[in-house]
Protein backbone atom coordinates (compact mmCIF):
# COMPACT_ATOMS: atom_id res chain seq x y z
CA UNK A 1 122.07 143.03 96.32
CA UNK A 2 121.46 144.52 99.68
CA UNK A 3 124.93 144.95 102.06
CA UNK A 4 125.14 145.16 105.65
CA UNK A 5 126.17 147.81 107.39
CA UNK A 6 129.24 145.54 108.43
CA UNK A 7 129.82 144.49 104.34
CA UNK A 8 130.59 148.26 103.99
CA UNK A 9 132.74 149.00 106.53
CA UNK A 10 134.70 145.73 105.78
CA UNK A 11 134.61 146.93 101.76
CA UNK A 12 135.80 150.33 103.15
CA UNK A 13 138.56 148.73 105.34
CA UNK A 14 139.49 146.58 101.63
CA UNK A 15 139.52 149.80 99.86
CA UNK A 16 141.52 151.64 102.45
CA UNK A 17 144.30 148.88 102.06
CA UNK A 18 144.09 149.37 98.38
CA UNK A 19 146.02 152.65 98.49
CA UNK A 20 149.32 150.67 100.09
CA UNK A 21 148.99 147.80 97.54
CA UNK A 22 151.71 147.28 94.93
CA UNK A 23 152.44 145.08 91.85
CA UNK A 24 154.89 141.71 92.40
CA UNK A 25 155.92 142.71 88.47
CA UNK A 26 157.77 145.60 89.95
CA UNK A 27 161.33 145.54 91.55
CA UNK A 28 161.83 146.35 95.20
CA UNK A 29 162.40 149.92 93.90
CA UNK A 30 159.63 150.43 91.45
CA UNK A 31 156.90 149.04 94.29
CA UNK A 32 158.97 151.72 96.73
CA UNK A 33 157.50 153.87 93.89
CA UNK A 34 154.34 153.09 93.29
CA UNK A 35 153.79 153.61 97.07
CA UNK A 36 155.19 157.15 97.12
CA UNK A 37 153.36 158.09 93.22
CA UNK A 38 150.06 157.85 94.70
CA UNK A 39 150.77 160.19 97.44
CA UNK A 40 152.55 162.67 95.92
CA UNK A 41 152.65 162.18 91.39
CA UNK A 42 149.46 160.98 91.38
CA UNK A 43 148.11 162.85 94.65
CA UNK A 44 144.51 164.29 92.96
CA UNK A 45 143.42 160.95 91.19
CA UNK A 46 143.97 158.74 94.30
CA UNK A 47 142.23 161.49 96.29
CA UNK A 48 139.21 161.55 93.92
CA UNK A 49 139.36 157.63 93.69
CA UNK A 50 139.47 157.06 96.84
CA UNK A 51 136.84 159.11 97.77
CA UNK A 52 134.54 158.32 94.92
CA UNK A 53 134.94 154.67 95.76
CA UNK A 54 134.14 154.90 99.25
CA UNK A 55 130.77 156.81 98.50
CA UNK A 56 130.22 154.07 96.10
CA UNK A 57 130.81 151.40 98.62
CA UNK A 58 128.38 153.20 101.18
CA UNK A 59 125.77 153.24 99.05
CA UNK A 60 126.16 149.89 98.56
CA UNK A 61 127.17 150.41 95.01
CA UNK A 62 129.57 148.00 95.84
CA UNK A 63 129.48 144.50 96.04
CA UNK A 64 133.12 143.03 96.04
CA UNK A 65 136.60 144.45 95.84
CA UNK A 66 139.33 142.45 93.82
CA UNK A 67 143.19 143.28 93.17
CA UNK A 68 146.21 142.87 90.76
CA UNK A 69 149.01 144.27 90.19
CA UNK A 70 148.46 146.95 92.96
CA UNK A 71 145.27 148.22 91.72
CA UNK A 72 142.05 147.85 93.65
CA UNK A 73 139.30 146.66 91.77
CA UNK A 74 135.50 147.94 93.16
CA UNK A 75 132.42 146.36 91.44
CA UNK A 76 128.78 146.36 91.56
CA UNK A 77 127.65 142.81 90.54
CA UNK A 78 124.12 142.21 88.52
CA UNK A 79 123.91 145.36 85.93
CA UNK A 80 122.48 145.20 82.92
CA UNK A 81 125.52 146.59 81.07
CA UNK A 82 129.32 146.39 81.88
CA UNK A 83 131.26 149.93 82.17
CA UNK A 84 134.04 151.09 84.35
CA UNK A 85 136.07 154.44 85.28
CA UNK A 86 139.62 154.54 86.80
CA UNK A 87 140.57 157.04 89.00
CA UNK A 88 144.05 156.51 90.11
CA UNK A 89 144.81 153.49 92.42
CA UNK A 90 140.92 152.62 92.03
CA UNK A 91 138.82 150.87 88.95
CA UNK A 92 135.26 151.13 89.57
CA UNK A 93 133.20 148.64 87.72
CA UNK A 94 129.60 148.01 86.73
CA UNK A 95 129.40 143.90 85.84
CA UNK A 96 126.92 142.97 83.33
CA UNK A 97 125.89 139.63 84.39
CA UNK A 98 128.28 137.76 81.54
CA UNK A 99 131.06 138.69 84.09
CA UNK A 100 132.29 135.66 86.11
CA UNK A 101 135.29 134.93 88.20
CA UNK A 102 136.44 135.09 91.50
CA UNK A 103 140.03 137.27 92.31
CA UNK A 104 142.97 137.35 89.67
CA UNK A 105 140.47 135.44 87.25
CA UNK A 106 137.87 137.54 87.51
CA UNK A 107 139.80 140.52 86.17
CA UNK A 108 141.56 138.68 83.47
CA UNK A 109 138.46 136.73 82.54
CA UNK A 110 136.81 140.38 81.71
CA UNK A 111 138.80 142.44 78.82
CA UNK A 112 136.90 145.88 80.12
CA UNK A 113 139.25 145.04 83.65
CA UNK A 114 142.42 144.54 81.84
CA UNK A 115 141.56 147.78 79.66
CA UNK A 116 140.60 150.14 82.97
CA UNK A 117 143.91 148.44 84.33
CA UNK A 118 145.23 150.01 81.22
CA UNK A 119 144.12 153.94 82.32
CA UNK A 120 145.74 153.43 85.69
CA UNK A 121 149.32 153.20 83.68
CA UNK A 122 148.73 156.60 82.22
CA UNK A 123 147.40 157.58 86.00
CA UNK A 124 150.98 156.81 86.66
CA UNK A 125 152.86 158.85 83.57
CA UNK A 126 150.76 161.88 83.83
CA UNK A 127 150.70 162.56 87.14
CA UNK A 128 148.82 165.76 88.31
CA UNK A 129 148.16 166.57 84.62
CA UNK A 130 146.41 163.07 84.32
CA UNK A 131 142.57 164.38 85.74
CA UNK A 132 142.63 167.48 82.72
CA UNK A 133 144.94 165.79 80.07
CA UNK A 134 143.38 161.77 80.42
CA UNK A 135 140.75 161.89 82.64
CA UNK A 136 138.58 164.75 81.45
CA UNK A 137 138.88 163.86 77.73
CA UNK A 138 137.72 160.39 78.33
CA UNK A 139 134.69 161.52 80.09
CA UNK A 140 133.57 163.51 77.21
CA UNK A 141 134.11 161.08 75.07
CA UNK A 142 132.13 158.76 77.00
CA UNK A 143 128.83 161.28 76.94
CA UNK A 144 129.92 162.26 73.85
CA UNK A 145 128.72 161.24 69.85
CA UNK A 146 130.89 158.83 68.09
CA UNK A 147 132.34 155.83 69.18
CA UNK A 148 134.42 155.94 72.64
CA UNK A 149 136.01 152.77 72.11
CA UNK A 150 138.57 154.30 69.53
CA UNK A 151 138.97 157.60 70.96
CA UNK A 152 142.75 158.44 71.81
CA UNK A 153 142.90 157.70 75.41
CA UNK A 154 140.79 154.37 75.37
CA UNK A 155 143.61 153.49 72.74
CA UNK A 156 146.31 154.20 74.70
CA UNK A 157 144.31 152.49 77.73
CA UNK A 158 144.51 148.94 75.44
CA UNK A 159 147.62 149.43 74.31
CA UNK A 160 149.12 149.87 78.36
CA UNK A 161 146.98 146.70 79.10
CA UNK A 162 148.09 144.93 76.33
CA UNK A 163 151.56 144.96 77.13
CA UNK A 164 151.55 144.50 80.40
CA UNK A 165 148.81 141.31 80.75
CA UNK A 166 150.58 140.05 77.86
CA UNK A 167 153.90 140.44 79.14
CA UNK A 168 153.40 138.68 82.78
CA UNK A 169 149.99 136.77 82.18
CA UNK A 170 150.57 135.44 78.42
CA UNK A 171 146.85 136.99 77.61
CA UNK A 172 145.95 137.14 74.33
CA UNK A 173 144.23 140.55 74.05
CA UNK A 174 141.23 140.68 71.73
CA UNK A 175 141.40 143.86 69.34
CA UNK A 176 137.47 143.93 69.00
CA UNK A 177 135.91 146.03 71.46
CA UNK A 178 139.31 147.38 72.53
CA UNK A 179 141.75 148.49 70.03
CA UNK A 180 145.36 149.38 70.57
CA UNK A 181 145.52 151.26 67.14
CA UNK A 182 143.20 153.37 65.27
CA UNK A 183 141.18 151.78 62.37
CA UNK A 184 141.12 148.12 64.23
CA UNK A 185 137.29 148.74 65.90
């Protein structure tokens, strides 16, 4: 799909708005938080993600940008294969064309959203340690021999999106494909 010069800048301006996005689910205090995390806790991975989605998005590797909970959703529409990365704030997705939705739907209609959603909670937890203790392990894993789908961090990915799209969407997470516990792939 080929993008305007005006589609990027207004994808940009959606991504920019991303970083001062919070989740409803939270109190007054904990949205207070999530603010202040990404600026400070969480200072590298919003960097990175922010920056790595923005290339994206000038490239036009980006075709629409979606949110929930506070987390900003950028995804390039018509691949033949679905995949994502979190960095932070940002999930960058690559939709295989089985993906449908618009908005909220579109993210809860597609388990690989829920389980990137997922990273972005240990974003949160680790902090600064997040990139080498989270980040950089997943990547490997991702290049890597075996299956990546039951490696550590993916686990703990599903088991963070579990609770929380269970918790305040009443989603029924499917353990195939994404397994909250070793042994269920």
């Amino acid at each position: 799909m080929q993008t305007s010069f005006f589609h990027r800048l207004r994808l940009i301006s959606q991504l920019s708005r991303g970083l001062f996005l919070t989740d409803n689910n939270r109190s007054p205090l904990g949205r207070v938080w999530q603010i202040l995390s990404r600026f400070t806790w969480e200072l590298p991975q919003t960097l990175v993600g922010w920056l790595y989605t923005v290339m994206r998005a000038l490239a036009g590797q980006v075709d629409r940008v979606d949110t929930l909970g506070g987390i900003t959703f950028a995804t390039k529409l018509g691949c033949g294969y679905s995949m994502g990365v979190s960095l932070g704030t940002f999930v960058d997705l690559w939709a295989g064309p089985w993906m449908h939705g618009e908005g909220e739907a579109y993210i809860l209609g597609n388990q690989i959203c829920m389980h990137e959603f997922g990273h972005t909670a240990d974003s949160q937890l680790f902090g600064w340690f997040y990139l080498p203790l989270i980040g950089l392990p997943s990547l490997l894993s991702a290049f890597g021999k075996g299956n990546h789908n039951v490696f550590w961090t993916e686990i703990r990915a599903n088991s963070h999106a579990k609770r929380y799209f269970s918790k305040y969407y009443s989603i029924a997470w499917k353990e195939e494909g994404y397994p909250t516990q070793t042994g269920l792939a």
